[in-house]
Protein backbone atom coordinates (compact mmCIF):
# COMPACT_ATOMS: atom_id res chain seq x y z
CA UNK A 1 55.16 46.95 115.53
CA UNK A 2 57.37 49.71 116.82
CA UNK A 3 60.43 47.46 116.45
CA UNK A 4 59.51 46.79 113.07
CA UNK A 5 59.33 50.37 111.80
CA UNK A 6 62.78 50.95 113.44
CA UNK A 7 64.71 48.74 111.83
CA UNK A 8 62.42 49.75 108.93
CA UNK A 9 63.89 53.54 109.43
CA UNK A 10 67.34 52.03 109.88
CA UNK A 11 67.43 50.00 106.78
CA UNK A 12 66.43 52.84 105.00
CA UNK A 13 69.51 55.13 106.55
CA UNK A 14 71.81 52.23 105.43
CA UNK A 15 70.63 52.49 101.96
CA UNK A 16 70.59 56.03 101.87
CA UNK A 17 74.21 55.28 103.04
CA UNK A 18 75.24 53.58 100.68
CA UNK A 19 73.25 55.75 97.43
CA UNK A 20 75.76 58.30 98.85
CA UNK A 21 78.92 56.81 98.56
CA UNK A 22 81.86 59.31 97.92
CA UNK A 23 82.37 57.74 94.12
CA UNK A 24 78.98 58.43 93.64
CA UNK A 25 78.01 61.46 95.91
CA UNK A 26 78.01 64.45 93.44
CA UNK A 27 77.69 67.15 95.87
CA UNK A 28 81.33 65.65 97.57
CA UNK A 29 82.68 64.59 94.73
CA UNK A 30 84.35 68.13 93.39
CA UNK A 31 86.33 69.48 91.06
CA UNK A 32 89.80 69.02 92.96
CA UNK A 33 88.36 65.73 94.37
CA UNK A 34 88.94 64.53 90.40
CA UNK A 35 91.65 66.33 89.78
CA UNK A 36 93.47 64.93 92.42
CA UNK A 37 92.42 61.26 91.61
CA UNK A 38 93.34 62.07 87.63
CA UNK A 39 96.76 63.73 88.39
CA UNK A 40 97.62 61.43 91.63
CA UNK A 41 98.79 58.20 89.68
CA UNK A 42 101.87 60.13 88.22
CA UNK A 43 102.95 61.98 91.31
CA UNK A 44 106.59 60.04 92.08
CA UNK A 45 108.52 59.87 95.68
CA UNK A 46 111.90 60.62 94.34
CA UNK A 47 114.65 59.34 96.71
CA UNK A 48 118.59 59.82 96.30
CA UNK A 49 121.45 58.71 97.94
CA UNK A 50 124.62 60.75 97.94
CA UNK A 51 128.67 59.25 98.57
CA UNK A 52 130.32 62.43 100.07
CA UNK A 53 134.09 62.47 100.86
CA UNK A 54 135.29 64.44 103.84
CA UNK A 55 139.29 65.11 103.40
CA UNK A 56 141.86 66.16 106.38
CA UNK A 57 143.50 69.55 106.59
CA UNK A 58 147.15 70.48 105.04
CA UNK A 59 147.85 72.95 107.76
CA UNK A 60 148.67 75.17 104.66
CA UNK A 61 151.08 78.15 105.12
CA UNK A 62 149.79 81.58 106.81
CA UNK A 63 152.01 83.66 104.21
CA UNK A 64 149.50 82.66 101.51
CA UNK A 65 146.72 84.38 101.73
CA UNK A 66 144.69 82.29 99.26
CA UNK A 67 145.65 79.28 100.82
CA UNK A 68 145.06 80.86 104.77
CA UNK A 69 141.89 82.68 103.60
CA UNK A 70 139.82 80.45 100.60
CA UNK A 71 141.02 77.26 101.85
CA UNK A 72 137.79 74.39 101.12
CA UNK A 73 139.44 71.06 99.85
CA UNK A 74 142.30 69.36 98.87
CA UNK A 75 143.59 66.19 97.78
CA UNK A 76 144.42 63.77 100.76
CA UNK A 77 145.48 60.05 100.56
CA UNK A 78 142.78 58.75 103.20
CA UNK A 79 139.46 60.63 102.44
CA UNK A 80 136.93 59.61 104.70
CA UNK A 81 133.72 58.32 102.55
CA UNK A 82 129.81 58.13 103.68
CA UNK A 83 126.60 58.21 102.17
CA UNK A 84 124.08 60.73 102.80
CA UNK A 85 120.22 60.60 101.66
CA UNK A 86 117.40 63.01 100.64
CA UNK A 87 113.83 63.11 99.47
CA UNK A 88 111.60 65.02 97.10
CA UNK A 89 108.79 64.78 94.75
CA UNK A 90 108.18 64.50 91.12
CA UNK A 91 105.83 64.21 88.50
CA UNK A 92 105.51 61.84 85.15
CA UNK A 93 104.78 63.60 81.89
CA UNK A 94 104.91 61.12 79.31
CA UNK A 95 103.86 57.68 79.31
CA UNK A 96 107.63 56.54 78.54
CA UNK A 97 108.39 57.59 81.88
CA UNK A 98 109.51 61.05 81.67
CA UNK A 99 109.63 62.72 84.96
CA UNK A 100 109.99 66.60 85.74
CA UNK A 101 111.21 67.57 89.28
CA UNK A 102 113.89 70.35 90.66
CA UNK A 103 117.45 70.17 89.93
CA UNK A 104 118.11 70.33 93.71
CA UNK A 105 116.47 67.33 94.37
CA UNK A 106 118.96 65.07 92.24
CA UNK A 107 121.67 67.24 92.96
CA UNK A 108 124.95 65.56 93.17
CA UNK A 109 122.83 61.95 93.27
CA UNK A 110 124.90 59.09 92.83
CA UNK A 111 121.34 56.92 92.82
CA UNK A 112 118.19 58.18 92.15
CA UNK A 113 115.11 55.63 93.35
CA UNK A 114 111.68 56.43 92.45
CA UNK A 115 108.50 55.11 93.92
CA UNK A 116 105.09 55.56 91.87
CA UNK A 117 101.72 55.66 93.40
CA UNK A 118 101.07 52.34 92.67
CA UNK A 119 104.24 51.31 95.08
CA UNK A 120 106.75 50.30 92.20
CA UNK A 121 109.61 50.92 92.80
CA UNK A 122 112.68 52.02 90.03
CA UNK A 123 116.14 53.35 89.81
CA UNK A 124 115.51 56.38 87.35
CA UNK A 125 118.33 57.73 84.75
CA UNK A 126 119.03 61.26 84.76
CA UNK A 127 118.40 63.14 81.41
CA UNK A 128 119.63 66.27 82.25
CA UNK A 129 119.40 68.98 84.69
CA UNK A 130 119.56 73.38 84.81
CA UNK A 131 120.70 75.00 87.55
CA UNK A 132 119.49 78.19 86.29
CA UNK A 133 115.74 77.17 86.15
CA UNK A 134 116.06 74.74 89.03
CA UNK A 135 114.45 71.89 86.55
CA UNK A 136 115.53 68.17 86.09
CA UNK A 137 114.08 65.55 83.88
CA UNK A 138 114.23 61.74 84.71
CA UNK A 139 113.70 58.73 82.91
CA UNK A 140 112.38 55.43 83.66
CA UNK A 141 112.25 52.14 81.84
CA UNK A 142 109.15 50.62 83.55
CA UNK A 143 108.60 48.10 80.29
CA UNK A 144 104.93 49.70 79.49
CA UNK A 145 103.07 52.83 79.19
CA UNK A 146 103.04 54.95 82.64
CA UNK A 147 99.88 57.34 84.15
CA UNK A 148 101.07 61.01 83.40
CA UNK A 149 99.74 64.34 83.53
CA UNK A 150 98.47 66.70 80.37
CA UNK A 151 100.34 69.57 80.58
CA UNK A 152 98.11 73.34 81.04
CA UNK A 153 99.74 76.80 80.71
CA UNK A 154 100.73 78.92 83.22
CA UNK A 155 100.44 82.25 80.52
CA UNK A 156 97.08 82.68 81.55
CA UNK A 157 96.88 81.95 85.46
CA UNK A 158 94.39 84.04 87.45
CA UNK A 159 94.91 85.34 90.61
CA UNK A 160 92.65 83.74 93.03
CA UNK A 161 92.12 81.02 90.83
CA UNK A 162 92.08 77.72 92.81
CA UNK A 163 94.87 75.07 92.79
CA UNK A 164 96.39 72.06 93.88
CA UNK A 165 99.67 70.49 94.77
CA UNK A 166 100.60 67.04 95.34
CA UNK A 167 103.94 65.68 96.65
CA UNK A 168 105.81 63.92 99.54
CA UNK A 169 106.13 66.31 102.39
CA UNK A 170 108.18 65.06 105.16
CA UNK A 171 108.04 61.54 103.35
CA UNK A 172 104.35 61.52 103.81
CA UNK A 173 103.37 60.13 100.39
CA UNK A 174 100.64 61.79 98.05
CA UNK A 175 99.83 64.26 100.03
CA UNK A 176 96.85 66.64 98.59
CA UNK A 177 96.53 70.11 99.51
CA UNK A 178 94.76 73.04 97.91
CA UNK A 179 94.95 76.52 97.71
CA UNK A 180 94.98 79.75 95.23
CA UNK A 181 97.17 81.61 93.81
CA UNK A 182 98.24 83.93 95.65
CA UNK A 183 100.60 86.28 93.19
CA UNK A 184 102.24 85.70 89.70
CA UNK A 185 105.69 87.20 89.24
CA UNK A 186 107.58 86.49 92.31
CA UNK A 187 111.74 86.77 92.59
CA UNK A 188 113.11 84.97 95.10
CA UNK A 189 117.37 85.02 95.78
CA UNK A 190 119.47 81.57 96.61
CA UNK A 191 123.23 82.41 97.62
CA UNK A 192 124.40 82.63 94.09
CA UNK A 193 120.98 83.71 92.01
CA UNK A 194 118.13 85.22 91.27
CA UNK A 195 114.89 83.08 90.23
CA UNK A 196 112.41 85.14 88.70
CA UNK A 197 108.86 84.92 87.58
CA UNK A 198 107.67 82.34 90.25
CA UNK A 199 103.80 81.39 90.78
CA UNK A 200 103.21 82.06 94.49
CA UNK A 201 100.63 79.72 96.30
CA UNK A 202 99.16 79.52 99.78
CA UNK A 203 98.49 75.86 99.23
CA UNK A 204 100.10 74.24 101.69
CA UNK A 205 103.92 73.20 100.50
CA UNK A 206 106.61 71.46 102.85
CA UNK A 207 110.25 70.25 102.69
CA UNK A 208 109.78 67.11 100.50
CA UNK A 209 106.93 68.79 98.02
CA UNK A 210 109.26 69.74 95.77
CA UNK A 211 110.08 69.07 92.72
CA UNK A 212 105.59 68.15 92.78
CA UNK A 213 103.22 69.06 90.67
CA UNK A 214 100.94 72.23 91.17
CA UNK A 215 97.84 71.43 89.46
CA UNK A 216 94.92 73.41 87.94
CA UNK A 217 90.92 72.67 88.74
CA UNK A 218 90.72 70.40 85.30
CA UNK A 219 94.09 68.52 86.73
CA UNK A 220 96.51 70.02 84.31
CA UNK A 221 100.26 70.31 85.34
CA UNK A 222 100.51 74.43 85.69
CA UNK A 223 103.66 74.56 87.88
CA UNK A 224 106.75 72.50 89.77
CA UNK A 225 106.16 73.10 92.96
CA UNK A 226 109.93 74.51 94.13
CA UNK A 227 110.57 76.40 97.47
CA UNK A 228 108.57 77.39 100.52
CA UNK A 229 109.01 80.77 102.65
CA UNK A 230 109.77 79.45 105.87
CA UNK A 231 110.76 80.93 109.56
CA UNK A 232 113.11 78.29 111.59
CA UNK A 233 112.76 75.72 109.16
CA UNK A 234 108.96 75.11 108.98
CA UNK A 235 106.39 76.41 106.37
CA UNK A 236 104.54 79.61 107.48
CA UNK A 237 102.10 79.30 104.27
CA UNK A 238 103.39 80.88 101.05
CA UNK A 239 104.91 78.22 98.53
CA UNK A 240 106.36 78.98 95.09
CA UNK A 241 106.36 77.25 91.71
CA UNK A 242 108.09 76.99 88.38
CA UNK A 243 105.55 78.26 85.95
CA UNK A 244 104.89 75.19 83.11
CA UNK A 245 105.50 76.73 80.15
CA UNK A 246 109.21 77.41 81.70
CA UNK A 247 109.96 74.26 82.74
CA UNK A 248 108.51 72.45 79.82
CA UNK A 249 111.03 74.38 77.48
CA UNK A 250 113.34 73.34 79.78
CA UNK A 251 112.46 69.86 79.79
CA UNK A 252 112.47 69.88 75.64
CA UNK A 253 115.96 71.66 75.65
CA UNK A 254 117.37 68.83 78.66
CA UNK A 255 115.83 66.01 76.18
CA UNK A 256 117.15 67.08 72.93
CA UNK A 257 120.54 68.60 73.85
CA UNK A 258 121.54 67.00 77.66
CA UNK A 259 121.25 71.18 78.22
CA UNK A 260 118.83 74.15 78.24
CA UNK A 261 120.38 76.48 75.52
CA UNK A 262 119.74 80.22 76.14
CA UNK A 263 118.97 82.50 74.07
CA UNK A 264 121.16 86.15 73.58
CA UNK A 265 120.04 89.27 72.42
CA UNK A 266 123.17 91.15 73.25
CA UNK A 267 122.28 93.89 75.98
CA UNK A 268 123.14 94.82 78.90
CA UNK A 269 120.65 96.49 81.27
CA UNK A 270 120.85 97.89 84.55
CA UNK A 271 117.72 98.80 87.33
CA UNK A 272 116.78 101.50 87.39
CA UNK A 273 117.53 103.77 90.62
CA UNK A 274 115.25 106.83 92.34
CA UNK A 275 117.55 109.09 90.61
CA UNK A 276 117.04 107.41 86.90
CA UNK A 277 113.69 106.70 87.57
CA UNK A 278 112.77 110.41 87.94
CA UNK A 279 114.74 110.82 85.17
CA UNK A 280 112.87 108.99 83.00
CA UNK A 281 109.41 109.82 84.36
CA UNK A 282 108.41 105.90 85.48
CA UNK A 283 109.68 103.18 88.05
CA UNK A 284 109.33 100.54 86.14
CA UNK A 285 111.47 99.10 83.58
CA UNK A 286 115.60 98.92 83.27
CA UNK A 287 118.18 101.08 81.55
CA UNK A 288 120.34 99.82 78.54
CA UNK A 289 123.90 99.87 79.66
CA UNK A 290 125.55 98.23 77.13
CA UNK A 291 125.11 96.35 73.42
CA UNK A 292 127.20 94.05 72.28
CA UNK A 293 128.80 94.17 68.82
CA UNK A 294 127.39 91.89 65.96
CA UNK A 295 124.38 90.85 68.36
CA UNK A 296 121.04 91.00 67.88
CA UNK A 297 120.17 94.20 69.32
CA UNK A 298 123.26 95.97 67.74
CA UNK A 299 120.92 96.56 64.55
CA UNK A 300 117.98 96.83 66.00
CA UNK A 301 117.69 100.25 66.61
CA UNK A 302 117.96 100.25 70.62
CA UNK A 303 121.05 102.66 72.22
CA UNK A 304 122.35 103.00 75.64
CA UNK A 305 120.68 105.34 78.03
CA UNK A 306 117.02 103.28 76.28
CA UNK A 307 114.80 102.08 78.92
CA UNK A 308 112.88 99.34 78.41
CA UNK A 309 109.99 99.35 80.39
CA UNK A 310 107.86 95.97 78.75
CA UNK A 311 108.92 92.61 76.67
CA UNK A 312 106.36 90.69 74.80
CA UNK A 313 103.59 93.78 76.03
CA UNK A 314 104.70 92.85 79.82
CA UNK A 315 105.98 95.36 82.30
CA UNK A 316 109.54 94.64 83.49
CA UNK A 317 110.62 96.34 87.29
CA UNK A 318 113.98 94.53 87.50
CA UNK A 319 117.30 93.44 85.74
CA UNK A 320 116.37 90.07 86.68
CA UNK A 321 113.27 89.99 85.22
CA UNK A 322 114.25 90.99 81.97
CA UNK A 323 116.95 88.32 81.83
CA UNK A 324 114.71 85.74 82.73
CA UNK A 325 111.95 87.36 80.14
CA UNK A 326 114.43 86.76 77.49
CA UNK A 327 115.33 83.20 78.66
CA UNK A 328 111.86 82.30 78.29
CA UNK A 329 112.86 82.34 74.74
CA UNK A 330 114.33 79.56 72.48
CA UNK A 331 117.22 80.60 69.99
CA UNK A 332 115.72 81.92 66.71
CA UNK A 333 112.12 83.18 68.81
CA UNK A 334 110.93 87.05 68.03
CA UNK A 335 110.88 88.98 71.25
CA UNK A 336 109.42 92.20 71.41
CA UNK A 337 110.60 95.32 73.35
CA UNK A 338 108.93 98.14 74.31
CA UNK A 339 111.27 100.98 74.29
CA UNK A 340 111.05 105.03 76.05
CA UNK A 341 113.49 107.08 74.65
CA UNK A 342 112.40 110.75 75.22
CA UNK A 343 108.65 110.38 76.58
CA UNK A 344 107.76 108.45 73.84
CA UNK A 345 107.41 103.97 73.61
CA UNK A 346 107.62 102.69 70.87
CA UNK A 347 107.89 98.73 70.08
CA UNK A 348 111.28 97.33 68.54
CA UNK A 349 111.76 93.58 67.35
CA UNK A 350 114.70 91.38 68.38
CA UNK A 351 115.11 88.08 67.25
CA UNK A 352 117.38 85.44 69.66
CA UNK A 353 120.48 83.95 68.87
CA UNK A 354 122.96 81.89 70.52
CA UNK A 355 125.82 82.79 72.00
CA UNK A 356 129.01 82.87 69.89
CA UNK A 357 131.36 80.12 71.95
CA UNK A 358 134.39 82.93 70.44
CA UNK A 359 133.12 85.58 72.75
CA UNK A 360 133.52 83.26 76.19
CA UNK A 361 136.92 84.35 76.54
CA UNK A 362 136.26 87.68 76.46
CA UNK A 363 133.52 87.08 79.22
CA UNK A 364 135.90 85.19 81.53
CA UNK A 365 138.03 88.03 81.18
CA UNK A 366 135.69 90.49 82.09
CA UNK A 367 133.47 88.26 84.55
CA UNK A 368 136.14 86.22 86.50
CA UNK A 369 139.40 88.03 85.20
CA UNK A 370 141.16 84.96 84.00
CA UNK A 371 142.62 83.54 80.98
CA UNK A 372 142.98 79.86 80.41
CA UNK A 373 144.80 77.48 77.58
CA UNK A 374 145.17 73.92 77.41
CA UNK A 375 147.90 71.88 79.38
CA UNK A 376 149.09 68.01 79.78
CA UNK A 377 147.15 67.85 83.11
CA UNK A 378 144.16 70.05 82.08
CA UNK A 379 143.41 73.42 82.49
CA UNK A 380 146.28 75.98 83.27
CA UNK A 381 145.75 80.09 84.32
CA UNK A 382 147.87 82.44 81.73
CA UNK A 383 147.17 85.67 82.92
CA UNK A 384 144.90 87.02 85.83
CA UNK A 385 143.24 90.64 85.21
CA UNK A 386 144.43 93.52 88.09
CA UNK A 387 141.32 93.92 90.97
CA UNK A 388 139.35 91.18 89.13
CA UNK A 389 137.32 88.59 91.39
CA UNK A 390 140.07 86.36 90.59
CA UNK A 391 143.33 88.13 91.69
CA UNK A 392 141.28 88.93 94.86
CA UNK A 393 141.27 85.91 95.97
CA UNK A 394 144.47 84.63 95.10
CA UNK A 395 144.29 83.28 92.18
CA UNK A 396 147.99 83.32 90.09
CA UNK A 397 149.51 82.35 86.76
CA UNK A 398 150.45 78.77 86.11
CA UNK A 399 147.32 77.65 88.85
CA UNK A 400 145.07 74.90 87.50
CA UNK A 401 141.18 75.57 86.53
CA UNK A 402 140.17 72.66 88.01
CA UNK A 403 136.12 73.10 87.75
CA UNK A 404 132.92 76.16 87.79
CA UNK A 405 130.34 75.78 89.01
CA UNK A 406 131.18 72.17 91.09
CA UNK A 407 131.45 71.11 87.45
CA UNK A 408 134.78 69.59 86.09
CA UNK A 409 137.03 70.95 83.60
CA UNK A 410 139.37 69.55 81.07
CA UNK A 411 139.40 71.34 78.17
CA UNK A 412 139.30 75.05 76.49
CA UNK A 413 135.80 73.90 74.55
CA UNK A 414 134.12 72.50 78.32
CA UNK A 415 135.01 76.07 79.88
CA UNK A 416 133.44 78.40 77.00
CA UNK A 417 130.34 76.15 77.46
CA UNK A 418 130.16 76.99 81.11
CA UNK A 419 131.20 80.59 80.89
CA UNK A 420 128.16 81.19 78.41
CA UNK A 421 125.79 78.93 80.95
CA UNK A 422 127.28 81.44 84.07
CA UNK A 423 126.85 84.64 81.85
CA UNK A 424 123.59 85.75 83.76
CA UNK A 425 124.92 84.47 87.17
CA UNK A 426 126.10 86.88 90.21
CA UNK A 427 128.12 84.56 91.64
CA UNK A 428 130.22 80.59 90.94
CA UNK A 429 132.01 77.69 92.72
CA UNK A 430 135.60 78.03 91.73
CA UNK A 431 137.71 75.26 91.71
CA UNK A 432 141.76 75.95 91.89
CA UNK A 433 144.67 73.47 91.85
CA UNK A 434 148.09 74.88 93.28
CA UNK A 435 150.20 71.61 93.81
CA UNK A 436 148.97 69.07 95.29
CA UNK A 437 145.77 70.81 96.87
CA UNK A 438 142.49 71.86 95.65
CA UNK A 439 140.56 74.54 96.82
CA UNK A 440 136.70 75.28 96.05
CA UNK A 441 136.15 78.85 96.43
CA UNK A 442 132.31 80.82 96.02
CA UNK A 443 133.43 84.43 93.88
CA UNK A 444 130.96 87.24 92.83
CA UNK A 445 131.14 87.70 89.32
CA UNK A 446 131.92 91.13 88.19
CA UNK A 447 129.51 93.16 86.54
């Protein structure tokens, strides 16, 4: 009898067992156990392989400073050639196959392989990619509609309010991990640039997350999960995002043009220091330094020595944030300013434009010190400006502009493009030719 009732007692368990199955269990089955299980399907293992060539040294002359001192590259008839490899995450956003992940996880790809969820594997095309907002979009032909995420917002994000990232950390695939955010806002530096406006997360984030997605409770894409704060070269806890709504206009701007077009309002502004900011009477905002003729904010009623302490009713403590407040913006969008001129704010209206291609000589002039025209072989140098960041390095009449930014040059129309791209930059690759050498040198813009 007592042998009966036991395996009575342990048929019952079994069952219970069973009633409570995780699929079924609604006290375990959460809100970021769904999300995780709606969003995972589209989280991608991007891959990329990278052919590097490694040349041989010149021994060029010590009399030439340029040559001694800014020496990178040069052309060499027996390059060495070998193939290097990286990984990083990414996230589908359409069901045609359209991917979002960082720029600096395709960088310089000669292959990009993606692997879904679902183990499919597919070389993906590159769309187009922005340096400046660290976004790339991919494309894959899969021959049928693909699992993607719906995308949220990231205007409204709530401190504290929970989240979730998903990616490939360490090549671990779909890894889940969960956290809050922590702060909204964030600025980190890279060697050549400021990236503003960040979503900071304590979710746990590791080399190979980015270019993930960085989810909401309801499973909504809210952020590209993009760089970690790390001490010797592992994650201490603090991860930072692209906010969505950035990296979606982005994304629309990389679709429809192969480039994200930025929008100009014409001003110049500068932080503002202890001395200005007593000055003024507040810390936060930045001062206008200069306004462009014919540009939006040349009519608009703003003057030098204006501080501008909000745009679109949101406080502004930095240069850099106000640049990346107005890149936010498409060309044509109203963006309002909220001016202090004498104690008083008052709100002024400026409405984006592009920037005119005619002024990009006059800001390679005044940002590089060079001036460039058309030759047989490309690019040629026709006058260098006295104490500019060119002449300090070296840089002389009749040299060739080989490339900015690591990207190549051949005509007068291809370097206006990329002097308006590097407008907001502090710093750029340049790329000399003097005979038969090249030489890749990093400069600090001037300001």
């Amino acid at each position: 009898m007592a042998q009966t009732k036991t395996a009575a007692v342990i048929a019952l368990a079994a069952a219970a067992c069973v009633a409570a199955a995780p699929e079924t269990d609604p006290v375990r089955r959460s809100l970021v156990v769904e999300a995780a299980q709606k969003a995972g399907p589209a989280v991608v293992n991007i891959s990329t392989e990278q052919v590097i060539e490694r040349r041989g040294s010149p021994f060029p002359s010590p009399q030439d400073p340029f040559f001694d001192q800014y020496f990178r590259d040069f052309f060499d008839p027996r390059p060495r050639r070998f193939t290097t490899t990286s990984l990083g995450s990414g996230v589908i956003v359409a069901a045609d196959g359209t991917i979002l992940t960082n720029e600096h996880v395709i960088l310089r790809a000669s292959r990009i392989h993606v692997t879904l969820a679902d183990e499919r594997e597919f070389d993906a095309k590159l769309v187009g990619a922005d340096s400046d907002s660290d976004v790339a979009v991919l494309r894959l032909q899969a021959g049928g509609d693909l699992p993607h995420v719906k995308l949220g917002t990231s205007a409204d994000l709530m401190i504290g309010e929970t989240v979730i990232a998903i990616g490939n950390p360490f090549g671990l695939s779909h890894t889940v991990t969960t956290g809050v955010v922590s702060a909204l806002g964030r600025a980190m530096r890279s060697e050549d640039k400021t990236y503003s406006d960040f979503i900071q997360t304590d979710a746990s984030i590791n080399p190979g997350n980015s270019g993930g997605p960085l989810l909401n409770i309801k499973g909504e894409l809210i952020g590209i999960n993009t760089a970690i704060y790390s001490r010797s070269g592992g994650s201490i806890g603090i991860g930072f995002a692209i906010p969505v709504d950035r990296a979606a206009r982005a994304m629309r701007d990389l679709v429809s043009y192969g480039e994200v077009r930025k929008a100009w309002v014409g001003i110049a502004v500068q932080d503002l220091t202890p001395e200005l900011a007593q000055h003024f009477g507040t810390r936060r905002g930045v001062v206008v330094s200069g306004i462009d003729p014919g540009s939006p904010t040349a009519s608009a009623g703003l003057a030098r020595g204006d501080v501008i302490v909000r745009v679109d009713g949101r406080d502004i403590h930095s240069r850099d944030e106000f640049e990346q407040r107005v890149q936010d913006h498409t060309e044509g969008t109203k963006l309002v300013v909220t001016r202090r001129r004498e104690g008083n704010d008052d709100d002024v209206e400026l409405v984006t434009a592009p920037f005119p291609a005619a002024q990009a000589d006059d800001l390679a002039w005044r940002l590089i010190g060079v001036g460039v025209a058309e030759a047989d072989d490309g690019l040629v140098i026709r006058r260098v400006r006295d104490g500019s960041p060119a002449a300090r390095i070296g840089v002389q009449r009749g040299d060739r502009l080989l490339g900015l930014g690591g990207v190549a040059l051949d005509s007068v129309s291809a370097f206006r493009r990329k002097m308006i791209e590097l407008r907001g930059a502090r710093s750029t690759l340049l790329s000399i030719g003097r005979g038969p050498y090249q030489y890749n040198v990093q400069i600090a813009l001037a300001r």
